[in-house]
N, C-alpha and C. Protein backbone atom coordinates (compact mmCIF):
# COMPACT_ATOMS: atom_id res chain seq x y z
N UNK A 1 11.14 54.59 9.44
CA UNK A 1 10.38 55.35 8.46
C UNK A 1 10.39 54.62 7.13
N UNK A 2 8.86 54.66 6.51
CA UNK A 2 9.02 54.07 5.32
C UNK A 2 9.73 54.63 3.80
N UNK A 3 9.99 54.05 2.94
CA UNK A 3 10.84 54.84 1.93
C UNK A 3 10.02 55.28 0.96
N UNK A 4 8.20 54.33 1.12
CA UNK A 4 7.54 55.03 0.26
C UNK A 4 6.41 55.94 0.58
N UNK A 5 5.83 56.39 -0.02
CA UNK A 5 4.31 56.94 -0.08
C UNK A 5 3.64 56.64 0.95
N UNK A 6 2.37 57.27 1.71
CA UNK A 6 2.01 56.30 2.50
C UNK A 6 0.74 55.78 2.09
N UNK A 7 0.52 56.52 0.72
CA UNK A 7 -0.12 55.79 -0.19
C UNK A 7 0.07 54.54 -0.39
N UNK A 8 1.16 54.23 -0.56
CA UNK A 8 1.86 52.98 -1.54
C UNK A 8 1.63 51.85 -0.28
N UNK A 9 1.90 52.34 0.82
CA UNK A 9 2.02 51.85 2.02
C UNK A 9 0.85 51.14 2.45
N UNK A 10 -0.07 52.21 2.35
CA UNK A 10 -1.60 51.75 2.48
C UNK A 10 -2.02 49.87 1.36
N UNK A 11 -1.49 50.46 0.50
CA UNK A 11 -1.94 49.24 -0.19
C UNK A 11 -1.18 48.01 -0.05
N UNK A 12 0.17 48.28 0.49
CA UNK A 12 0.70 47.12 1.14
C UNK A 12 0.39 46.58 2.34
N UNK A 13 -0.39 47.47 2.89
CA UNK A 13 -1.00 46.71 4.67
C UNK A 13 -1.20 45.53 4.79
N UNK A 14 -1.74 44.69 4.10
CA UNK A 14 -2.03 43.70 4.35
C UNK A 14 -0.64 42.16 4.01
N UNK A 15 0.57 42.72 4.01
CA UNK A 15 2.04 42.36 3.83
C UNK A 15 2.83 42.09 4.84
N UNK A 16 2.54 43.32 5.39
CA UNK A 16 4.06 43.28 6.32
C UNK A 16 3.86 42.37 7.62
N UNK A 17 2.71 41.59 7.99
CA UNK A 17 2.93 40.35 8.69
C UNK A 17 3.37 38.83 8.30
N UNK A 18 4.15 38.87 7.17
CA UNK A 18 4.85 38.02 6.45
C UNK A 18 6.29 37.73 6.51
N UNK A 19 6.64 38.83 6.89
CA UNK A 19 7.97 39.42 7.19
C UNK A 19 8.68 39.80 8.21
N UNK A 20 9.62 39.26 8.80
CA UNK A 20 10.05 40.05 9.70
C UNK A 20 10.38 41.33 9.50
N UNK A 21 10.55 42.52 10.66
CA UNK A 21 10.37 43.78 10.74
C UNK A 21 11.75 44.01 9.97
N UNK A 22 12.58 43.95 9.90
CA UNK A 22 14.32 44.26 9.48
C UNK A 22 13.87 43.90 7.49
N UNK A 23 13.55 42.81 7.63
CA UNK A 23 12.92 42.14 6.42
C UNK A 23 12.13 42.98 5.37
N UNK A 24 11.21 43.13 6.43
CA UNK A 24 10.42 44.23 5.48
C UNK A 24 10.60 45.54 5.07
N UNK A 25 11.76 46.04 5.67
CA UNK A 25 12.06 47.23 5.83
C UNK A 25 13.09 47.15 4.27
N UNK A 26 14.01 45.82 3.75
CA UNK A 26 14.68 45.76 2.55
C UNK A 26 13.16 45.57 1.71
N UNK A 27 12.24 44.58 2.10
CA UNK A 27 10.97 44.55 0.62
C UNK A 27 10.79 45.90 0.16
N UNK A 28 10.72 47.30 1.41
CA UNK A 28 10.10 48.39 0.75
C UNK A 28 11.22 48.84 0.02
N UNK A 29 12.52 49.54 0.69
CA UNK A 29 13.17 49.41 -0.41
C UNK A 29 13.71 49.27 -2.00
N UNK A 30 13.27 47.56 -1.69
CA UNK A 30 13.32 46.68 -3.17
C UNK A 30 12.48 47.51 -4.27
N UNK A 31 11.11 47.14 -3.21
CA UNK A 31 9.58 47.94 -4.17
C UNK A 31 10.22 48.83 -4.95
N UNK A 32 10.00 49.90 -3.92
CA UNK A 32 10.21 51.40 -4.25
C UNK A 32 11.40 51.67 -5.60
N UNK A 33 12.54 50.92 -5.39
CA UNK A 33 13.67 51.16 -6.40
C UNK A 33 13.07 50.02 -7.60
N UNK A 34 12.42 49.17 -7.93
CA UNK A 34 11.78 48.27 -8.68
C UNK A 34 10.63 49.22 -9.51
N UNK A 35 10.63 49.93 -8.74
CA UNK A 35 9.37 50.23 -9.25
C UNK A 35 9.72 51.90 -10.36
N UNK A 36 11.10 52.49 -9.82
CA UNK A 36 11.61 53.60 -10.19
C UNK A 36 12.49 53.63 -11.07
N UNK A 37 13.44 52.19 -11.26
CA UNK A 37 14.61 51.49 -12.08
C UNK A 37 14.00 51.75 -13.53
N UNK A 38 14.79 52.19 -14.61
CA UNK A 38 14.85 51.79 -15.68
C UNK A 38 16.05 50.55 -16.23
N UNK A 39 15.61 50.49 -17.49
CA UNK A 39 15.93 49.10 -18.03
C UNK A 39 15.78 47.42 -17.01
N UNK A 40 16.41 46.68 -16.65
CA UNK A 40 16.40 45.61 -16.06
C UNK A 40 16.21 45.66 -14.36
N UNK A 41 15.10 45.11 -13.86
CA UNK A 41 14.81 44.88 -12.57
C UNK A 41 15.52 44.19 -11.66
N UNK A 42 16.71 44.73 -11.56
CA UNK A 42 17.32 43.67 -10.77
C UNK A 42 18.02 44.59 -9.24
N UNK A 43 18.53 43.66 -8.52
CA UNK A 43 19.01 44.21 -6.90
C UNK A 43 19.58 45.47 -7.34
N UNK A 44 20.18 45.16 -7.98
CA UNK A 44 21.44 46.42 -7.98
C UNK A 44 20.77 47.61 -8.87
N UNK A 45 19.88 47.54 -9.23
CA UNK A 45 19.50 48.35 -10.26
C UNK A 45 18.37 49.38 -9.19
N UNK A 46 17.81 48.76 -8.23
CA UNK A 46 16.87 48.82 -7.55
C UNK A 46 17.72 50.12 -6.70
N UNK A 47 18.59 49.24 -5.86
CA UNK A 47 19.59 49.68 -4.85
C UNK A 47 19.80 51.11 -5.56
N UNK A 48 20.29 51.04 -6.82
CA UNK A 48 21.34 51.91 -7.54
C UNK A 48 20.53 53.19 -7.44
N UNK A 49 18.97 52.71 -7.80
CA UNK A 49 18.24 54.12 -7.76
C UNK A 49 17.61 54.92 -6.44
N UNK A 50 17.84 53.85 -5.42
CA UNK A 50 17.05 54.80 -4.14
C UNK A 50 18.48 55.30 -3.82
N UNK A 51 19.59 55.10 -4.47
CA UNK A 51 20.99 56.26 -4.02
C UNK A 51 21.65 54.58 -2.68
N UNK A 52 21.35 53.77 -3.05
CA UNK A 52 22.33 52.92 -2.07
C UNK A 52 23.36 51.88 -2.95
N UNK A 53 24.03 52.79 -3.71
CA UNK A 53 25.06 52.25 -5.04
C UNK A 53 25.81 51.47 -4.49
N UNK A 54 26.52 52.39 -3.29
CA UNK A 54 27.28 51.95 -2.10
C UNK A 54 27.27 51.28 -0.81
N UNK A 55 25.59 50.69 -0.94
CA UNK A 55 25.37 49.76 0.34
C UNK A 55 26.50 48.80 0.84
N UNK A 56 27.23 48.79 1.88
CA UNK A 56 28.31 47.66 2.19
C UNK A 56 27.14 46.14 2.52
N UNK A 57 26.39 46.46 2.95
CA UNK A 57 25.90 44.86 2.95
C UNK A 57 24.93 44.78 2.05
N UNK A 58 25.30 45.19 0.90
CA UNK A 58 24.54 44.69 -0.20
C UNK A 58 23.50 43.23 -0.28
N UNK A 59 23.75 41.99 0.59
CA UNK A 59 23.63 40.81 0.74
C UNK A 59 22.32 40.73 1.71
N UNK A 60 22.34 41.94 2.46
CA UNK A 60 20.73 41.87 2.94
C UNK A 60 19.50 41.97 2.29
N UNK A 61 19.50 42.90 1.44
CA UNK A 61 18.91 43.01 0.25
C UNK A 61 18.42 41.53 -0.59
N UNK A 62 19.68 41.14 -0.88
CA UNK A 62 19.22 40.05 -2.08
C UNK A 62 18.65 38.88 -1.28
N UNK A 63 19.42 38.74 -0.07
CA UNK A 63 18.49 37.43 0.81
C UNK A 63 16.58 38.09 0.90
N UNK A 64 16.42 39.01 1.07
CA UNK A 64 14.99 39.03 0.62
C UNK A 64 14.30 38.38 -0.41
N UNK A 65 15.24 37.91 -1.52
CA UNK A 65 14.81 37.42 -3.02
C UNK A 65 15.10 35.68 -2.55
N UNK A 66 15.94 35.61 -1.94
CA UNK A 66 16.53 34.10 -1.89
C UNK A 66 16.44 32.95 -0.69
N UNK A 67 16.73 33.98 0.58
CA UNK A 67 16.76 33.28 1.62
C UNK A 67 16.18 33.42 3.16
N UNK A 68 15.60 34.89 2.70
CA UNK A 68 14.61 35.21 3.79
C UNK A 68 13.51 34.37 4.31
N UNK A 69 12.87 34.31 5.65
CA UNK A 69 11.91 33.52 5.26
C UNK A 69 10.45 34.05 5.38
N UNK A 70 9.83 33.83 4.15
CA UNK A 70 8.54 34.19 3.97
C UNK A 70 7.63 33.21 2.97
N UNK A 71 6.82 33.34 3.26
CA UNK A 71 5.59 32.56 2.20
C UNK A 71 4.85 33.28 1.57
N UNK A 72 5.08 33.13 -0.17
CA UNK A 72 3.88 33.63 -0.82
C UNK A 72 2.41 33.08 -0.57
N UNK A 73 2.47 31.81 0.17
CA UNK A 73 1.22 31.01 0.49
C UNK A 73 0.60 31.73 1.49
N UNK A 74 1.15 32.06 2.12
CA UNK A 74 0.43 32.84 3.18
C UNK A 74 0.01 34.19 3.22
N UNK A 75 0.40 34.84 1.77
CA UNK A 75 -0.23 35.97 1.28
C UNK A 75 -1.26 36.05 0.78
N UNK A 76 -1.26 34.19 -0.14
CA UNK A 76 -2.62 34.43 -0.58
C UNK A 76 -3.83 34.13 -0.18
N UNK A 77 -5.03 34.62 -0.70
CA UNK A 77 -5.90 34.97 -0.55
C UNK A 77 -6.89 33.60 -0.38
N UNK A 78 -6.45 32.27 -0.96
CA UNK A 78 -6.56 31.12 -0.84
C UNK A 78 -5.75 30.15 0.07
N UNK A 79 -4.88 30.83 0.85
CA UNK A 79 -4.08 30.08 1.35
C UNK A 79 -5.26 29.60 3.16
């Protein structure tokens, strides 16, 4: 189940073949708490607000930012 809207969802359709399925499931996540966070955008801030303060593998999360593998090239619209 997604964590957002299926509004929000809708407008991401054209995404989640970028990603593996486990993968994409931390991007919405990310979104969703990125998008809800006050002050600084960062993992933990993200995490902190969808209520996963206490995630033990915190590290899945941030490999979305670092070491996952995906291409912004292949999102775009020129690619």
């Amino acid at each position: 189940m997604s964590p957002l809207p299926a509004s929000m969802v809708a407008v991401l359709q054209p995404f989640p073949y970028l990603f593996t399925n486990p993968t994409w499931v931390h991007v919405q996540v990310l979104l969703a708490g990125t998008l809800l966070a006050q002050g600084p955008r960062t993992v933990s801030a993200a995490l902190r607000v969808m209520g996963l303060s206490g995630e033990r593998r915190f590290e899945r999360y941030s490999r979305v930012l670092n070491r996952a593998r995906w291409s912004t090239r292949q999102g775009s619209p020129w690619s």
